[in-house]
C-alpha atoms as a PDB file:
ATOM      1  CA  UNK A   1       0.000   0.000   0.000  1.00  0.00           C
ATOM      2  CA  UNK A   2       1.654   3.580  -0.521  1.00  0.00           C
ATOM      3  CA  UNK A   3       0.239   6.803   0.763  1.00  0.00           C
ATOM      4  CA  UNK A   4       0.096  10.131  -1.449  1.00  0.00           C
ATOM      5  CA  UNK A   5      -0.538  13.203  -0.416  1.00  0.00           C
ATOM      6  CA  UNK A   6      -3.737  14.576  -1.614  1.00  0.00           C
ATOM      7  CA  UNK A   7      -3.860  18.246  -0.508  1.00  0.00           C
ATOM      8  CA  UNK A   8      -2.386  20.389   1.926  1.00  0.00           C
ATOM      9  CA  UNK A   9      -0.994  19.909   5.192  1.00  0.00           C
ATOM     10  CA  UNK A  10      -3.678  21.410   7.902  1.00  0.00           C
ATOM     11  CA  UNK A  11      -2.737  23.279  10.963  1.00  0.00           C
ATOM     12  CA  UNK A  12      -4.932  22.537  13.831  1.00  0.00           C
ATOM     13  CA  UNK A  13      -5.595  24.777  16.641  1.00  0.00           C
ATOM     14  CA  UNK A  14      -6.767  24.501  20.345  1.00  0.00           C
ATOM     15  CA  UNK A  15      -8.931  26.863  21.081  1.00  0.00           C
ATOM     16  CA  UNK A  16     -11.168  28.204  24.430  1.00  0.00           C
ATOM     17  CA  UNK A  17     -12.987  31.047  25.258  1.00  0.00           C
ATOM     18  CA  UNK A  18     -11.020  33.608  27.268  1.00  0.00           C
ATOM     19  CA  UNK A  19     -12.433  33.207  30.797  1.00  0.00           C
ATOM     20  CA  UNK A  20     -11.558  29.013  30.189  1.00  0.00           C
ATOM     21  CA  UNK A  21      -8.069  29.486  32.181  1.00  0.00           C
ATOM     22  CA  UNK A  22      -9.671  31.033  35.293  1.00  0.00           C
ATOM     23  CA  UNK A  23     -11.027  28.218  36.059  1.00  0.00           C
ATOM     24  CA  UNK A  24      -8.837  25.645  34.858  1.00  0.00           C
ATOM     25  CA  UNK A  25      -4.939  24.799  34.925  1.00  0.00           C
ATOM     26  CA  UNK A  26      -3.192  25.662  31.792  1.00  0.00           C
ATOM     27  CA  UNK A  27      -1.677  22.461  30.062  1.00  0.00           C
ATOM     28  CA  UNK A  28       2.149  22.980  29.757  1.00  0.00           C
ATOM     29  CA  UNK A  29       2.192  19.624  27.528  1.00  0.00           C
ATOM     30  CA  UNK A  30       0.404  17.408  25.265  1.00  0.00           C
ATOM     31  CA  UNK A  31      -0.711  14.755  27.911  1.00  0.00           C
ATOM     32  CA  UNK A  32      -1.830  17.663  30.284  1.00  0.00           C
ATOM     33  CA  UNK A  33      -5.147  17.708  28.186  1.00  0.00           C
ATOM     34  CA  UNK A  34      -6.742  14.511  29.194  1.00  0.00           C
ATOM     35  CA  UNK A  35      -7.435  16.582  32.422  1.00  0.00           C
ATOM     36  CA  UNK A  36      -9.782  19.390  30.751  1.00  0.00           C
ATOM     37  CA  UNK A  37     -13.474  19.204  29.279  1.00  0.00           C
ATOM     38  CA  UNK A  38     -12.483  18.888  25.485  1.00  0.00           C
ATOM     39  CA  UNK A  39     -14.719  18.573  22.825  1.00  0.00           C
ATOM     40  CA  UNK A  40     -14.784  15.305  20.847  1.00  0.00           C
ATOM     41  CA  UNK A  41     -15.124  14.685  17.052  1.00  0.00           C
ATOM     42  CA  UNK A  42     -16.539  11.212  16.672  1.00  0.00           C
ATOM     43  CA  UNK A  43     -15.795   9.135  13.744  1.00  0.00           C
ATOM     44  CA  UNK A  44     -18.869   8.713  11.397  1.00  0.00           C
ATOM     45  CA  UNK A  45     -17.572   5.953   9.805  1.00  0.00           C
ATOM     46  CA  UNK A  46     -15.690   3.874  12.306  1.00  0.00           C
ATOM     47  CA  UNK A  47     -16.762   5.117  15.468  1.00  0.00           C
ATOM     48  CA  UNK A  48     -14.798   6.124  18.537  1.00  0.00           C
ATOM     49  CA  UNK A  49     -13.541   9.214  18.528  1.00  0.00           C
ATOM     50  CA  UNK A  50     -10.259  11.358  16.721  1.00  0.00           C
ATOM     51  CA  UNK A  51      -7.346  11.644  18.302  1.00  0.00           C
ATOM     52  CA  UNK A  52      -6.018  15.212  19.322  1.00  0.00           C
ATOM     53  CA  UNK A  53      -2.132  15.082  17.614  1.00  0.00           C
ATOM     54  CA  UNK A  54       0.881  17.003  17.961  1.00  0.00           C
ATOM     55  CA  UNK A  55       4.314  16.691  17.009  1.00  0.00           C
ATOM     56  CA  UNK A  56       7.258  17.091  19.523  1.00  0.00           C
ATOM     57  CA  UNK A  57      10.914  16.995  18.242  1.00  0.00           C
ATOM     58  CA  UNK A  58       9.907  14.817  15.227  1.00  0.00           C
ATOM     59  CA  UNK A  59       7.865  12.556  17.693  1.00  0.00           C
ATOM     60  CA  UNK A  60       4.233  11.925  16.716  1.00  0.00           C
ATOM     61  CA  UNK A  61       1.899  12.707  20.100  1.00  0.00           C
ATOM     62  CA  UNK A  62      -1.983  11.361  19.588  1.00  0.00           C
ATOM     63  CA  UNK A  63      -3.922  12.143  22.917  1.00  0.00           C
ATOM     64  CA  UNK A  64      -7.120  10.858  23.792  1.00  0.00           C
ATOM     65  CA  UNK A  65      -9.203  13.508  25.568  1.00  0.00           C
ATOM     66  CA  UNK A  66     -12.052  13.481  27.709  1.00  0.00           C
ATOM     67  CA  UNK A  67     -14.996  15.613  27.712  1.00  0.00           C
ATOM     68  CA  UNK A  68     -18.805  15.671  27.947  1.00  0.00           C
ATOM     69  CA  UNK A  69     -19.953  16.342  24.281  1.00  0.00           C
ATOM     70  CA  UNK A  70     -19.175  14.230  21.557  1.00  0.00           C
ATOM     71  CA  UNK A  71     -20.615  15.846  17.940  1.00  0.00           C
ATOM     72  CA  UNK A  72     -19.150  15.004  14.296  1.00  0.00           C
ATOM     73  CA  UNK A  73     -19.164  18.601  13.103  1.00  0.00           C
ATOM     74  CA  UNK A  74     -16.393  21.250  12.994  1.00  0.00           C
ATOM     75  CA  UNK A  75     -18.906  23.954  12.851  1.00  0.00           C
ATOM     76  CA  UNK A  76     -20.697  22.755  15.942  1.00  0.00           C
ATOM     77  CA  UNK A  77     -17.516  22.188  17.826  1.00  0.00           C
ATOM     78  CA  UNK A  78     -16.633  26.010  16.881  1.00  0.00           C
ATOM     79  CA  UNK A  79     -19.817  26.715  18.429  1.00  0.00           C
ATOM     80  CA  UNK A  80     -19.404  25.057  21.298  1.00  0.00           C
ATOM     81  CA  UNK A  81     -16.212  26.045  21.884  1.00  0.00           C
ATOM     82  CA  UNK A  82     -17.432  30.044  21.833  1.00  0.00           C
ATOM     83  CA  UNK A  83     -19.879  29.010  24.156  1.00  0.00           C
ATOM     84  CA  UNK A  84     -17.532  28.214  26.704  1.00  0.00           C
ATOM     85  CA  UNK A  85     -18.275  24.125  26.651  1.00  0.00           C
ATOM     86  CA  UNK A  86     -14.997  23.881  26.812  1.00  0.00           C
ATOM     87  CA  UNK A  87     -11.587  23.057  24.363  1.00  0.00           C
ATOM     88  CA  UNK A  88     -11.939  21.901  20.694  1.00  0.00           C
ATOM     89  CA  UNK A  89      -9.303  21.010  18.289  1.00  0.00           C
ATOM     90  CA  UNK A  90     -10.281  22.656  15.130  1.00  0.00           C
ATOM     91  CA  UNK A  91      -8.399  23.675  11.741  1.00  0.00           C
ATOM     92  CA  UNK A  92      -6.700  27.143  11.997  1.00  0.00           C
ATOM     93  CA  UNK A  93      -8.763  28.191   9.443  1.00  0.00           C
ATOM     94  CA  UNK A  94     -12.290  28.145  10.767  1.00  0.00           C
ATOM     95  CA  UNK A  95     -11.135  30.105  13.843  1.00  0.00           C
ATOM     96  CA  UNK A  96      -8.333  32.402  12.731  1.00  0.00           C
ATOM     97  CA  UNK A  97     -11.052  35.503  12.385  1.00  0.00           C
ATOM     98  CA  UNK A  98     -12.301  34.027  16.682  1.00  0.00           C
ATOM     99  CA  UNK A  99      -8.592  34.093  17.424  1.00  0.00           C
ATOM    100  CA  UNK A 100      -7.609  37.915  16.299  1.00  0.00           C
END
């Protein structure tokens, strides 16, 4: 099996509302997550839900988050997030504009 690239690699962002931090520690590293009410994006097709992934030093990081709503749609997560549900791991380009 090979892999090709199809398109363009996609920044993701973690994003809160502002008042998130007062009430909750600030994660200093990947793993520190699993602690905080994240947002989930379920899989449609295979169920479960996405891993949250970073990249340390050339080192893949997937972390497996915890939180109280589970949805399969980027807008809704967006939502949610503004609402203060908590954090959501969305592309930098739907919240760029929520970010300046």
């Amino acid at each position: 099996m090979i892999a090709v690239r199809i398109g363009p690699e996609m920044r993701q962002a973690i994003v809160r509302t502002p008042g998130y931090f007062k009430t909750h520690p600030v994660p200093k590293r990947p793993e520190d997550l699993t602690g905080h009410r994240c947002i989930n994006m379920q899989r449609v097709t295979r169920g479960g839900y996405f891993a949250w992934e970073f990249e340390r030093r050339g080192r893949e990081i997937n972390v497996r988050v915890e939180g109280r709503l589970a949805i399969n749609s980027l807008e809704i997560a967006r939502r949610a997030a503004l609402d203060g549900v908590g954090l959501a791991y969305l592309p930098d380009d739907l919240v760029e504009e929520h970010i300046r």
